[in-house]
PDB file of N, CA and C in Angstrom:
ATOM      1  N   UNK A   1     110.643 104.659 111.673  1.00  0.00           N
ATOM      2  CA  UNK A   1     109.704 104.740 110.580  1.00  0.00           C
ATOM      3  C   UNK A   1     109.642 103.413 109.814  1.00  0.00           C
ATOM      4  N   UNK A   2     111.053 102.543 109.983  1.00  0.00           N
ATOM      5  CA  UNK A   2     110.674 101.622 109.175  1.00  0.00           C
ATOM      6  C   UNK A   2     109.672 100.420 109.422  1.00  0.00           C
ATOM      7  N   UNK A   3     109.723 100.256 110.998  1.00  0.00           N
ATOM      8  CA  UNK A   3     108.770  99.549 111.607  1.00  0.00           C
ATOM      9  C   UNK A   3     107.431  99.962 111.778  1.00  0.00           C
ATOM     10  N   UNK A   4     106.783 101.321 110.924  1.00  0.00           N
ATOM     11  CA  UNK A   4     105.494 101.652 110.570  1.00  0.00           C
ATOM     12  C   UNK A   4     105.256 100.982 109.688  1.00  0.00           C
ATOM     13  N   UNK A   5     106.183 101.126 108.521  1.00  0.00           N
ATOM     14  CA  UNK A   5     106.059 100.963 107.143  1.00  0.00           C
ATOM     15  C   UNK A   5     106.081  98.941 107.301  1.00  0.00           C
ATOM     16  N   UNK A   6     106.771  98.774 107.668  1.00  0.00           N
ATOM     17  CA  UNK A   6     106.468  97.296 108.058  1.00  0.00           C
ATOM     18  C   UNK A   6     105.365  96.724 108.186  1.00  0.00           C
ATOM     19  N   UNK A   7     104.848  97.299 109.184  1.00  0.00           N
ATOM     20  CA  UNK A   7     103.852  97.153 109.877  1.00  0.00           C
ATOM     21  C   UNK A   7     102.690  96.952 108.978  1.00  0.00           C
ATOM     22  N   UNK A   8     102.851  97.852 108.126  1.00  0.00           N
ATOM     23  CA  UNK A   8     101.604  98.103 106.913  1.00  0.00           C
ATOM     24  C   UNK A   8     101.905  97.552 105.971  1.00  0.00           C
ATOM     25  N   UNK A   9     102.719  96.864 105.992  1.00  0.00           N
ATOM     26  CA  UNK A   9     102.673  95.331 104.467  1.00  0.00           C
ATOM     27  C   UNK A   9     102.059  94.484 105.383  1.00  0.00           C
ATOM     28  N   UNK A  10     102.421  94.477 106.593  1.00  0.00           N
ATOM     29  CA  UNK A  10     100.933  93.139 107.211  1.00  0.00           C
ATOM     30  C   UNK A  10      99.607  93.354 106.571  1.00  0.00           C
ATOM     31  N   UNK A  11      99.074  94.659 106.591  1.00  0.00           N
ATOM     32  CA  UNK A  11      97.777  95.226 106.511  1.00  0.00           C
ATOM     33  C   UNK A  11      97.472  95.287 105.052  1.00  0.00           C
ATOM     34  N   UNK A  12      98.197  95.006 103.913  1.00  0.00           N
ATOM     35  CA  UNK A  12      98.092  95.797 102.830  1.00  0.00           C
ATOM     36  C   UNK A  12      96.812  95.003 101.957  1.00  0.00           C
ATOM     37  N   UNK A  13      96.730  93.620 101.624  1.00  0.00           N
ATOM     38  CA  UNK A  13      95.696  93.070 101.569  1.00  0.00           C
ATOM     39  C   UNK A  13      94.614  93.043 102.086  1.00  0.00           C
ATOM     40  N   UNK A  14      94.259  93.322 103.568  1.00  0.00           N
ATOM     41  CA  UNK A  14      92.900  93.115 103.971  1.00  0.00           C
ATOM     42  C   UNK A  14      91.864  93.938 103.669  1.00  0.00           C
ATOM     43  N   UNK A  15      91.046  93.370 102.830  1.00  0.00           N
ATOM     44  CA  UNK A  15      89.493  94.469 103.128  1.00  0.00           C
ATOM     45  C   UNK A  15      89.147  94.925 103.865  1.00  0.00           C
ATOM     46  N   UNK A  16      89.213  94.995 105.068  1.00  0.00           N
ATOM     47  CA  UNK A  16      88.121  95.538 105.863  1.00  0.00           C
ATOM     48  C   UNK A  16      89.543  96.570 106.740  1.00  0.00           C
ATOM     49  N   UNK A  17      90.586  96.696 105.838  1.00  0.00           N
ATOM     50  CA  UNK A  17      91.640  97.383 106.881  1.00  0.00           C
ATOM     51  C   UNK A  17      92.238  97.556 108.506  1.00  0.00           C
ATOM     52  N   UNK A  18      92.794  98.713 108.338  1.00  0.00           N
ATOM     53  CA  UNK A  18      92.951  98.044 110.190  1.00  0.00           C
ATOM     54  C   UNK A  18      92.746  99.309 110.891  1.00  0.00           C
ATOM     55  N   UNK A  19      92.741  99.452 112.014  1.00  0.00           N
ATOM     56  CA  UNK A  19      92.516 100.083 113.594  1.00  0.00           C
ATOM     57  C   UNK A  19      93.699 100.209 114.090  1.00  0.00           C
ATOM     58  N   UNK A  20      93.590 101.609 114.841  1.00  0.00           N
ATOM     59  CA  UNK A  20      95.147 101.975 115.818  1.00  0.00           C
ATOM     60  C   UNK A  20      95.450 100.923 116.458  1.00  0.00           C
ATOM     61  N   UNK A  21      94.157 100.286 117.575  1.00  0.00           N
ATOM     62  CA  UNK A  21      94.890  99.808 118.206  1.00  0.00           C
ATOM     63  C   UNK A  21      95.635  98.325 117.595  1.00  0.00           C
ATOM     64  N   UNK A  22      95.551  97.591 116.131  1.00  0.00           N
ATOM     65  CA  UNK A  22      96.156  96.285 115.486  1.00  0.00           C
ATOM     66  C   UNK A  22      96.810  97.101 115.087  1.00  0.00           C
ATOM     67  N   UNK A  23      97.263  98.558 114.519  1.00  0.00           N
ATOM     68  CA  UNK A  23      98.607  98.836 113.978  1.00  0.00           C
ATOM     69  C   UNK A  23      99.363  98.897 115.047  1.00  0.00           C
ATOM     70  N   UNK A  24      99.223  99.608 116.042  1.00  0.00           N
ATOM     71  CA  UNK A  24     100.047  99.711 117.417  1.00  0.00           C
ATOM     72  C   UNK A  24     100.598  98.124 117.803  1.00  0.00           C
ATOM     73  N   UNK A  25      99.930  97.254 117.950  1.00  0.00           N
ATOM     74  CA  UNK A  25     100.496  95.800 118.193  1.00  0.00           C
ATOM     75  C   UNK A  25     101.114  95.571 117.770  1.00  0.00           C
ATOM     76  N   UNK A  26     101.621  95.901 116.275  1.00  0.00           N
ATOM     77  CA  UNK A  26     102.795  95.255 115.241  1.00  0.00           C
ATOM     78  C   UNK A  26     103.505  95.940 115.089  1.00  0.00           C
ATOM     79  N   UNK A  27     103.839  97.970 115.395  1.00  0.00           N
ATOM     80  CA  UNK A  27     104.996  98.405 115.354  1.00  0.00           C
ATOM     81  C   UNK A  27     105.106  98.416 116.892  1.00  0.00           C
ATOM     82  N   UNK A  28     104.519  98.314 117.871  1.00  0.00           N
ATOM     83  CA  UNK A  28     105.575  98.512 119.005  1.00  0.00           C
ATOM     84  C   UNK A  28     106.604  97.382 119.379  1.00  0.00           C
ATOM     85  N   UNK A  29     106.484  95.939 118.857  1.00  0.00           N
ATOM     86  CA  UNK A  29     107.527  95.385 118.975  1.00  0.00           C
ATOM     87  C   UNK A  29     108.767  95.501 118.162  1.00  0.00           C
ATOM     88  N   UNK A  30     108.082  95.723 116.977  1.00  0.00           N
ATOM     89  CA  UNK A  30     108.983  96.175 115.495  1.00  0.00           C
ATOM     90  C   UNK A  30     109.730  97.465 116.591  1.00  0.00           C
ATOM     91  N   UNK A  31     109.519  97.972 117.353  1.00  0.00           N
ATOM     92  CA  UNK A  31     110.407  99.205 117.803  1.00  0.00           C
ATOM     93  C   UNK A  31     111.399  98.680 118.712  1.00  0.00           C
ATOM     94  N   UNK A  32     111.064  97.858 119.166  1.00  0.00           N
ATOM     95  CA  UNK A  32     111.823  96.904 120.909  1.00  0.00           C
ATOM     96  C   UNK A  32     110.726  97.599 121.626  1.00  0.00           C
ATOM     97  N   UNK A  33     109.860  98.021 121.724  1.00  0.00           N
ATOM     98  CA  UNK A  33     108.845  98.733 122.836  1.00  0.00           C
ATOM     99  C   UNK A  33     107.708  98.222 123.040  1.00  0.00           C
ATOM    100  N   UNK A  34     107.055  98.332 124.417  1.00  0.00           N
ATOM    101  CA  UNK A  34     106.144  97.600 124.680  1.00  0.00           C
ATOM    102  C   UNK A  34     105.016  98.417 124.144  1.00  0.00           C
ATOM    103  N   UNK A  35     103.612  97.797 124.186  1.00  0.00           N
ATOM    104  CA  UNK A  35     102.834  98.913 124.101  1.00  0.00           C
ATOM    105  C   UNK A  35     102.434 100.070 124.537  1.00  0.00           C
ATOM    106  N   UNK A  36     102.532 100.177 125.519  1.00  0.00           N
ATOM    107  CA  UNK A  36     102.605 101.412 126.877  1.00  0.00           C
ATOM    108  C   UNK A  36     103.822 102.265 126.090  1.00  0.00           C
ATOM    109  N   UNK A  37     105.108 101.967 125.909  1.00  0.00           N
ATOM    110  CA  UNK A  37     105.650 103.023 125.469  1.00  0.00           C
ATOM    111  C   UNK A  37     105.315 103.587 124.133  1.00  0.00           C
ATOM    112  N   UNK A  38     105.048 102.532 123.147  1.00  0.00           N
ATOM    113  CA  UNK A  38     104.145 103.195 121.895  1.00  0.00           C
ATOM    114  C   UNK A  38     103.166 103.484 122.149  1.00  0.00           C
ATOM    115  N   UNK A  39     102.746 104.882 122.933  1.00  0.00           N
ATOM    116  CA  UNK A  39     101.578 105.135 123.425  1.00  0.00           C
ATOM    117  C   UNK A  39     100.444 105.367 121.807  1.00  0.00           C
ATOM    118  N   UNK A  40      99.169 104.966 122.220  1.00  0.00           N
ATOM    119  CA  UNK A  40      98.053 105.107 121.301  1.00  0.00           C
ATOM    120  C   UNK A  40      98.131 106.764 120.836  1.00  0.00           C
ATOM    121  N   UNK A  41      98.678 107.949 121.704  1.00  0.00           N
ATOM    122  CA  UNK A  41      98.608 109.094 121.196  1.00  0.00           C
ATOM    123  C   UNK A  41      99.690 109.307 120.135  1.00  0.00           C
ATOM    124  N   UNK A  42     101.057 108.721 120.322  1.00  0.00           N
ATOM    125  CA  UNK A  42     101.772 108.686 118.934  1.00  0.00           C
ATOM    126  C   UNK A  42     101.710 107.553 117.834  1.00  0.00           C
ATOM    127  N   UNK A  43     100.392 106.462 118.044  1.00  0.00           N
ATOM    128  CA  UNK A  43     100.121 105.609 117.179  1.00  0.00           C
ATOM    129  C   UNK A  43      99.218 106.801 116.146  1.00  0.00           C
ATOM    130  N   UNK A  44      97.902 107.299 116.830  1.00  0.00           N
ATOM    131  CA  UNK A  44      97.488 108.318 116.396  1.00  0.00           C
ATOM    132  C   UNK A  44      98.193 109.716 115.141  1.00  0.00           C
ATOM    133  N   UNK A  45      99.229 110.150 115.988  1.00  0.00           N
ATOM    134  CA  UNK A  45     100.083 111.052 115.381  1.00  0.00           C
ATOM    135  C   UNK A  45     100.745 110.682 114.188  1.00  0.00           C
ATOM    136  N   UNK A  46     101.473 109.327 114.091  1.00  0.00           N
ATOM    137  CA  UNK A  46     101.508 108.845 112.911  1.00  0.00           C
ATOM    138  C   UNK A  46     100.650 108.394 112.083  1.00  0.00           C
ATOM    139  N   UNK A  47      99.193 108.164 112.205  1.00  0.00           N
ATOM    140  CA  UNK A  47      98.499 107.807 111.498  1.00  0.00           C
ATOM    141  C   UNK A  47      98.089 108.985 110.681  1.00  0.00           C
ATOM    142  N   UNK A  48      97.868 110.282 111.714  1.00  0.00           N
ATOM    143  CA  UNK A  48      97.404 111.620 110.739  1.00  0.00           C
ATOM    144  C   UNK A  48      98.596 112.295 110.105  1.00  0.00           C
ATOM    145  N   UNK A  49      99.628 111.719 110.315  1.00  0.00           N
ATOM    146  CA  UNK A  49     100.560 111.961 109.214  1.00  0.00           C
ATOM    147  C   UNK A  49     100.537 111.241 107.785  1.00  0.00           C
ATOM    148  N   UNK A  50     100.181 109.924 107.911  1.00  0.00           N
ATOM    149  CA  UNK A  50     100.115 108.834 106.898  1.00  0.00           C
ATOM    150  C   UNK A  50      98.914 108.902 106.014  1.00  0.00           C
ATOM    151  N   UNK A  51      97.762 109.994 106.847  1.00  0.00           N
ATOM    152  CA  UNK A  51      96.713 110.618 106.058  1.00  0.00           C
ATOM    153  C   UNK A  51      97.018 111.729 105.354  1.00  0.00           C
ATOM    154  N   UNK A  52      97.817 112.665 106.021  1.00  0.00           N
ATOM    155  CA  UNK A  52      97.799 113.666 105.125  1.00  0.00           C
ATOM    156  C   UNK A  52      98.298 113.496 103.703  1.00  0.00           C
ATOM    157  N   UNK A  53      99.469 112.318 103.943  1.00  0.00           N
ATOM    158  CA  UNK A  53     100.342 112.518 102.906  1.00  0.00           C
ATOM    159  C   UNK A  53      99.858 110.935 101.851  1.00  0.00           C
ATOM    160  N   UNK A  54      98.328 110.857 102.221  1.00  0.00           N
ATOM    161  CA  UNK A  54      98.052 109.861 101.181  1.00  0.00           C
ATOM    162  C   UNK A  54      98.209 108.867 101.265  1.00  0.00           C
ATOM    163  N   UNK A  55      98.996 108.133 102.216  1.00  0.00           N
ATOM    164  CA  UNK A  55      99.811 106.940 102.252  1.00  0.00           C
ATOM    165  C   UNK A  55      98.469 105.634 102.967  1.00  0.00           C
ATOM    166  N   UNK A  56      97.472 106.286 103.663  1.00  0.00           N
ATOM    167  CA  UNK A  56      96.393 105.604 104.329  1.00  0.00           C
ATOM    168  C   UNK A  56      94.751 106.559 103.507  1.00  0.00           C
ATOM    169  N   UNK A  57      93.736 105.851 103.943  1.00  0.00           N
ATOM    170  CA  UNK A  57      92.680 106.642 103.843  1.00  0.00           C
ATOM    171  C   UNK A  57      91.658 105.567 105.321  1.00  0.00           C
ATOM    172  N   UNK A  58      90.972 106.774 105.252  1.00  0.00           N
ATOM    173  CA  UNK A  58      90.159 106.179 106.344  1.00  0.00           C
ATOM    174  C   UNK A  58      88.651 105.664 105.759  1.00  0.00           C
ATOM    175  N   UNK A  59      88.187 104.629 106.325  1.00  0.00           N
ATOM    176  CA  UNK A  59      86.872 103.854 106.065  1.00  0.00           C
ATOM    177  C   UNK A  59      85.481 104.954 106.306  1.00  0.00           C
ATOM    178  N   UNK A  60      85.233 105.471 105.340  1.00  0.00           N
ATOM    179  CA  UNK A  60      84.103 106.630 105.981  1.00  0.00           C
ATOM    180  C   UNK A  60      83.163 105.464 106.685  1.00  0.00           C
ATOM    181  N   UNK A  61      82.696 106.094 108.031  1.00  0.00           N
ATOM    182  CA  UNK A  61      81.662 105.626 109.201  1.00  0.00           C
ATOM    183  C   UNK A  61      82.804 104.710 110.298  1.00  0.00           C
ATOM    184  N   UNK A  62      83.376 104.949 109.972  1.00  0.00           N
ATOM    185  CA  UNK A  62      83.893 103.754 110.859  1.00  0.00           C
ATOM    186  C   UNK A  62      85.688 104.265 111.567  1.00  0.00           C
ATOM    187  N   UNK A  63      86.252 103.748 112.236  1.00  0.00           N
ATOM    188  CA  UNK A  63      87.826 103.972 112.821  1.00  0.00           C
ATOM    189  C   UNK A  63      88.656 103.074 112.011  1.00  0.00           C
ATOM    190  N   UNK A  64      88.481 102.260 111.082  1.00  0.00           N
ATOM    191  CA  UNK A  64      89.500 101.689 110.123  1.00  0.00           C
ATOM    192  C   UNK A  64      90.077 102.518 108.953  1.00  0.00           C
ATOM    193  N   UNK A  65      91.140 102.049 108.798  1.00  0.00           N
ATOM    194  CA  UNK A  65      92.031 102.966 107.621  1.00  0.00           C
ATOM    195  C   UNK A  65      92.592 101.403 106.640  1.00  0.00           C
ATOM    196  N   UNK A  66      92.415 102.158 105.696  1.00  0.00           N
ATOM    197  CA  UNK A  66      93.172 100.983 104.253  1.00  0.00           C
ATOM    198  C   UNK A  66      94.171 101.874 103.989  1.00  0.00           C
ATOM    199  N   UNK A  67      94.872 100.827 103.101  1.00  0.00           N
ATOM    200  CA  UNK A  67      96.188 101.444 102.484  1.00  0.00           C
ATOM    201  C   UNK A  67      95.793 101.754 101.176  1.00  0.00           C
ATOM    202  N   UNK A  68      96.033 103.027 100.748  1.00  0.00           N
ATOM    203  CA  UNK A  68      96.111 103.655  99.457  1.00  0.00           C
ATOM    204  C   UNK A  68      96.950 102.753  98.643  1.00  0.00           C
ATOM    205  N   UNK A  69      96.754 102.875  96.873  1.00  0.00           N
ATOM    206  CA  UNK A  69      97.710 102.206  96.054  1.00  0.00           C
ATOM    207  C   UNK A  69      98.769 102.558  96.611  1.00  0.00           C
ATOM    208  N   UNK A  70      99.270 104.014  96.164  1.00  0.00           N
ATOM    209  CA  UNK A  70     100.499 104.876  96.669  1.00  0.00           C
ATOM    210  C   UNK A  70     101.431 104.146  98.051  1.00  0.00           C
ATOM    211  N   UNK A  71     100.409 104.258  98.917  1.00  0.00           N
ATOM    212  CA  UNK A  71     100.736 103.617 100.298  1.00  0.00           C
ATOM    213  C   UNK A  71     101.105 102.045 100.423  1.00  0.00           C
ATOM    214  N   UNK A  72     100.651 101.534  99.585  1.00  0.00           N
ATOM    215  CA  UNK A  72     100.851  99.948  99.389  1.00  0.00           C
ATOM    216  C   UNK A  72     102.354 100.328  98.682  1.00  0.00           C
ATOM    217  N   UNK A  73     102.369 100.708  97.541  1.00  0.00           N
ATOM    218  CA  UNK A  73     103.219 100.423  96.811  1.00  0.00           C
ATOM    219  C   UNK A  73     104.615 101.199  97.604  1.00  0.00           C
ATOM    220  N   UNK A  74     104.735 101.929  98.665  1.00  0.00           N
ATOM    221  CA  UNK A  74     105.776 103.139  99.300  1.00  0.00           C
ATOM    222  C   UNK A  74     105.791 101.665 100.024  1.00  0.00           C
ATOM    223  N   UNK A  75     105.283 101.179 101.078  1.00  0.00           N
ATOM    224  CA  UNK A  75     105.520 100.576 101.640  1.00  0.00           C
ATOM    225  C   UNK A  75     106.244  98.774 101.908  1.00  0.00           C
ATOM    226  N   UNK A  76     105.764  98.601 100.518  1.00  0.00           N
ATOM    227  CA  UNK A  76     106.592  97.240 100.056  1.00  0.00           C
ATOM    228  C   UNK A  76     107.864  97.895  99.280  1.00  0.00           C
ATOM    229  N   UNK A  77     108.028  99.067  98.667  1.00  0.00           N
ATOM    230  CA  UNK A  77     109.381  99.260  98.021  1.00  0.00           C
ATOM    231  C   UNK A  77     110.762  99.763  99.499  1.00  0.00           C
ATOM    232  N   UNK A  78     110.206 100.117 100.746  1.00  0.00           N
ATOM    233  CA  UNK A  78     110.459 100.825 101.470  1.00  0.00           C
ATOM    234  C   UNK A  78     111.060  99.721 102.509  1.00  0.00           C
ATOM    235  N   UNK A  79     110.250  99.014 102.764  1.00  0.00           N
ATOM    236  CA  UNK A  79     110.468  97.881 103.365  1.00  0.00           C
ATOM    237  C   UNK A  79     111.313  96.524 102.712  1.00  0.00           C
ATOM    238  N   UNK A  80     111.620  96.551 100.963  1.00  0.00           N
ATOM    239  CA  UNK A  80     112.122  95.747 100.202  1.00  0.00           C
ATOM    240  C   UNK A  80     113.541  96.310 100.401  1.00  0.00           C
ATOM    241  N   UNK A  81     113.644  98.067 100.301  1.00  0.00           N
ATOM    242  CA  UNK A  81     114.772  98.479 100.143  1.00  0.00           C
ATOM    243  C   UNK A  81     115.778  98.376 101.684  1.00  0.00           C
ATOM    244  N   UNK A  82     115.032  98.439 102.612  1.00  0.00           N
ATOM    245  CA  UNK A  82     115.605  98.418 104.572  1.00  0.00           C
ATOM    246  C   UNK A  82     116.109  96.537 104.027  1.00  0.00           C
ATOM    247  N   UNK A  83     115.109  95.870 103.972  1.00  0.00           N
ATOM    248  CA  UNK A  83     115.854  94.587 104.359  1.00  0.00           C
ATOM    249  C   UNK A  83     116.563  94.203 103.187  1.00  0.00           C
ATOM    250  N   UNK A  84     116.801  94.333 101.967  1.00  0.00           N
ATOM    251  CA  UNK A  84     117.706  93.887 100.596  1.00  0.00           C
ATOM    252  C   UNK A  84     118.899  94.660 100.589  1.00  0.00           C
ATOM    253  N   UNK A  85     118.817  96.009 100.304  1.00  0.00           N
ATOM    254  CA  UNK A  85     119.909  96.664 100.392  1.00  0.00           C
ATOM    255  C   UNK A  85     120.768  97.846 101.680  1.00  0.00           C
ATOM    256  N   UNK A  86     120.051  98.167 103.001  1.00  0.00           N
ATOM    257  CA  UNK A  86     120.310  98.823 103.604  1.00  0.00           C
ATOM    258  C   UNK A  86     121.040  98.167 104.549  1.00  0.00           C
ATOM    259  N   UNK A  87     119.988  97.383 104.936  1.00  0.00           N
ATOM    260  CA  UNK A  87     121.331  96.329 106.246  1.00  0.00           C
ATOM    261  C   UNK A  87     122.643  95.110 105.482  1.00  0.00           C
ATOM    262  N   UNK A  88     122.593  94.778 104.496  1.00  0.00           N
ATOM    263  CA  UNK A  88     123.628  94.042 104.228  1.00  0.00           C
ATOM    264  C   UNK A  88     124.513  95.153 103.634  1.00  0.00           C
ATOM    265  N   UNK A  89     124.239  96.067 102.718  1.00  0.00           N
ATOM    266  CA  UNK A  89     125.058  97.281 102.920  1.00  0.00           C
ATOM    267  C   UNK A  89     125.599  97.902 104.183  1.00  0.00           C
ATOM    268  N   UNK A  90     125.166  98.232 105.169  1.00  0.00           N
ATOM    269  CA  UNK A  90     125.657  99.033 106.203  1.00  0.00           C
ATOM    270  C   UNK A  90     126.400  97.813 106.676  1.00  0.00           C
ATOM    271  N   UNK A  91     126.173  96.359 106.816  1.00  0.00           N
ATOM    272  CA  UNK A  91     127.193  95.614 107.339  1.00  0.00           C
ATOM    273  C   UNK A  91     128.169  95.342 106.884  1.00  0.00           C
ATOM    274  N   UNK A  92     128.303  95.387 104.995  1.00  0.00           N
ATOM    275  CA  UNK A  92     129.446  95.809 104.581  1.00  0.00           C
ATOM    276  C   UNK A  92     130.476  96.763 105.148  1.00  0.00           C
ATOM    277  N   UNK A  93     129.813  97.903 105.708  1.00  0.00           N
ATOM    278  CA  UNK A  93     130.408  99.153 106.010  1.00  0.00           C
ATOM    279  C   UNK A  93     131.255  99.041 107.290  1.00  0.00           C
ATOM    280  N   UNK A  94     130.305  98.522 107.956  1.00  0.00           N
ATOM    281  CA  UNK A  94     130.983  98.243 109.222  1.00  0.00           C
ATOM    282  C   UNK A  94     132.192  96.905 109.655  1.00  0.00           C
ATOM    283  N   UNK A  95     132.200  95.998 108.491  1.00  0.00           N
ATOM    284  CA  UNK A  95     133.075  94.587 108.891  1.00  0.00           C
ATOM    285  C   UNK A  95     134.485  95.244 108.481  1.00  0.00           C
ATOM    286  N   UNK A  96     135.574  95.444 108.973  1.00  0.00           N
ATOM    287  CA  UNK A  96     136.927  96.118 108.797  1.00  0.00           C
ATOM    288  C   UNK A  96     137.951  94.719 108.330  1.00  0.00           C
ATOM    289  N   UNK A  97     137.133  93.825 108.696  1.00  0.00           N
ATOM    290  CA  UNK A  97     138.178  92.767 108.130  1.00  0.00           C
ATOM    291  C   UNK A  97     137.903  92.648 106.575  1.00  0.00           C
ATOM    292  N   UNK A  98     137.130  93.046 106.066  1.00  0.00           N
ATOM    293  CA  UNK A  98     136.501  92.507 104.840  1.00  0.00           C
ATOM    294  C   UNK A  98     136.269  93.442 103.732  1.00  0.00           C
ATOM    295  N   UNK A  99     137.657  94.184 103.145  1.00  0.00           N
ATOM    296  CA  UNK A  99     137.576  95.259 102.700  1.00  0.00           C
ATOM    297  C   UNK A  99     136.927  95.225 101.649  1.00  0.00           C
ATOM    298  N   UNK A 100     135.829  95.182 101.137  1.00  0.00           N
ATOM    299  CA  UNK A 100     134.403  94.919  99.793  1.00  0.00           C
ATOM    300  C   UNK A 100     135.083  96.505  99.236  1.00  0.00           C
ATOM    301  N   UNK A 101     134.620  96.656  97.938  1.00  0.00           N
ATOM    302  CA  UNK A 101     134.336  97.230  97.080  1.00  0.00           C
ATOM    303  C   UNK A 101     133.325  98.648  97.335  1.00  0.00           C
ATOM    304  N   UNK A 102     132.460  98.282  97.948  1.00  0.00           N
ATOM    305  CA  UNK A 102     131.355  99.258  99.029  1.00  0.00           C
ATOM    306  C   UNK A 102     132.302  99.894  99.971  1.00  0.00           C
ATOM    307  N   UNK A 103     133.029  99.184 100.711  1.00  0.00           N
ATOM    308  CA  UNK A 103     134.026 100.129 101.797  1.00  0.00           C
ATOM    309  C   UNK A 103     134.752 100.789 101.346  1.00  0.00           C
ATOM    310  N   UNK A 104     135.009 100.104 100.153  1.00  0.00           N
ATOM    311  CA  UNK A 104     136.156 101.036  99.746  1.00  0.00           C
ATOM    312  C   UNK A 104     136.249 102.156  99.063  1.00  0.00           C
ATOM    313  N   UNK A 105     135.139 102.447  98.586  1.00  0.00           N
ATOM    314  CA  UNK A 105     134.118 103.412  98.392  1.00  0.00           C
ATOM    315  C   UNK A 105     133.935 104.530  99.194  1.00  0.00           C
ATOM    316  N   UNK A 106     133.211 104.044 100.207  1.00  0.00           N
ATOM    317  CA  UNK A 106     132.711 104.687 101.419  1.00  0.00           C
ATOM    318  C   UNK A 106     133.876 105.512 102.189  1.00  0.00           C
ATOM    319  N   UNK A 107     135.041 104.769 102.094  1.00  0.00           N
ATOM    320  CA  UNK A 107     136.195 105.312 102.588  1.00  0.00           C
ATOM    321  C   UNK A 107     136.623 106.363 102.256  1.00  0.00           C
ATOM    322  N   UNK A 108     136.515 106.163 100.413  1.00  0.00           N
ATOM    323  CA  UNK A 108     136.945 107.354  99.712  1.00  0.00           C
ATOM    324  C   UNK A 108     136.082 108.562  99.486  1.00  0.00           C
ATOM    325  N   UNK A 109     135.125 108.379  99.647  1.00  0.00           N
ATOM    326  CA  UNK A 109     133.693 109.309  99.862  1.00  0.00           C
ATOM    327  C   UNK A 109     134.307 110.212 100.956  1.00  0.00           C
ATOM    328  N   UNK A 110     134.149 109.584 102.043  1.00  0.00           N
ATOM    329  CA  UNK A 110     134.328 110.553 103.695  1.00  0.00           C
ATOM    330  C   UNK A 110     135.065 110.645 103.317  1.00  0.00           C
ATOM    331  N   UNK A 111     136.592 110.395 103.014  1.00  0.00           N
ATOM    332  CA  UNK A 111     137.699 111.133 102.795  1.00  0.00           C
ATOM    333  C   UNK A 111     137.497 112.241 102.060  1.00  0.00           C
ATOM    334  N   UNK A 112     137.324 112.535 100.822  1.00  0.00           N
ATOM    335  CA  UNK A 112     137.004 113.594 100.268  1.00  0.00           C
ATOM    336  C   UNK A 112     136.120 114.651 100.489  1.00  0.00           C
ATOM    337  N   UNK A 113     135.025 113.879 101.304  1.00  0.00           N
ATOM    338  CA  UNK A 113     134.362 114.967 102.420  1.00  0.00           C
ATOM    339  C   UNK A 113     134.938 115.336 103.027  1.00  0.00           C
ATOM    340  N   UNK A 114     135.761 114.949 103.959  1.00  0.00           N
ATOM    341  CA  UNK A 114     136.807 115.168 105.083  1.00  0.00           C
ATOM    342  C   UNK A 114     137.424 116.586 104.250  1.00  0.00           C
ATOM    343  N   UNK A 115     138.425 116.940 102.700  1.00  0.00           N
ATOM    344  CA  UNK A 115     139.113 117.293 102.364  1.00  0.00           C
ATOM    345  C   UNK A 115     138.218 118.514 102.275  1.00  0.00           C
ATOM    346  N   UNK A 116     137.089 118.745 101.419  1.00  0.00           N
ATOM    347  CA  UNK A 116     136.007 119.297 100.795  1.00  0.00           C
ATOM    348  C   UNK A 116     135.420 120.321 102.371  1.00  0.00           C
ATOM    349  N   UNK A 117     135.464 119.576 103.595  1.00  0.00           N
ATOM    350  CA  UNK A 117     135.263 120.387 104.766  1.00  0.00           C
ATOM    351  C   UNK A 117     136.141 121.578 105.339  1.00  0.00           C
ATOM    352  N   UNK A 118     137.447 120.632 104.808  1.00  0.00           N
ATOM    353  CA  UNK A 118     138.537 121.339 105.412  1.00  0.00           C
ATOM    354  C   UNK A 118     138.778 122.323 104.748  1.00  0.00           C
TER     355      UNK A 118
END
């Protein structure tokens, strides 16, 4: 999902919006996938999801979709939050040499889950 949402801060400025097949070009690499595997029927499927829920609107007469305020604004906070705080966080999580403040945290979290299960 995050390489949808990506995808659509490319798009978020243009007037004249965009088409399945220029959104499909920019998340199927964002996925590691070629285009063939991001087939146009689940470029589709996500798009009438991204309608229902407001996040796009479509160009009456035409196959282009713009980004809603809503949708602009989900999508730069969404995409600010994956690359600022999600991956240098989770790499906190994962470096064992480098016991941060965040791990040590995290440690004590699952542990007490751990206890709280048991």
């Amino acid at each position: 999902m995050v390489a949808l949402w990506s995808a659509l801060c490319a798009f978020a400025l243009l007037p004249l919006g965009f088409t399945n097949k220029g959104l499909r070009a920019l998340v199927a690499p964002l996925l590691g996938a070629s285009r063939a595997e991001y087939s146009a029927r689940r470029m589709s499927y996500d798009l009438r999801r991204l309608l229902r829920k407001g996040v796009i609107a479509r160009r009456p007469g035409t196959h282009r979709y713009v980004l809603t305020e809503d949708g602009r604004r989900h999508a730069l906070l969404f995409t600010a939050t994956y690359g600022r705080i999600l991956i240098p966080g989770l790499g906190q999580l994962r470096d064992p040499g480098a016991p941060t403040a965040l791990a040590r945290r995290w440690r004590a979290l699952a542990s007490e889950l751990d206890r709280f299960i048991e």
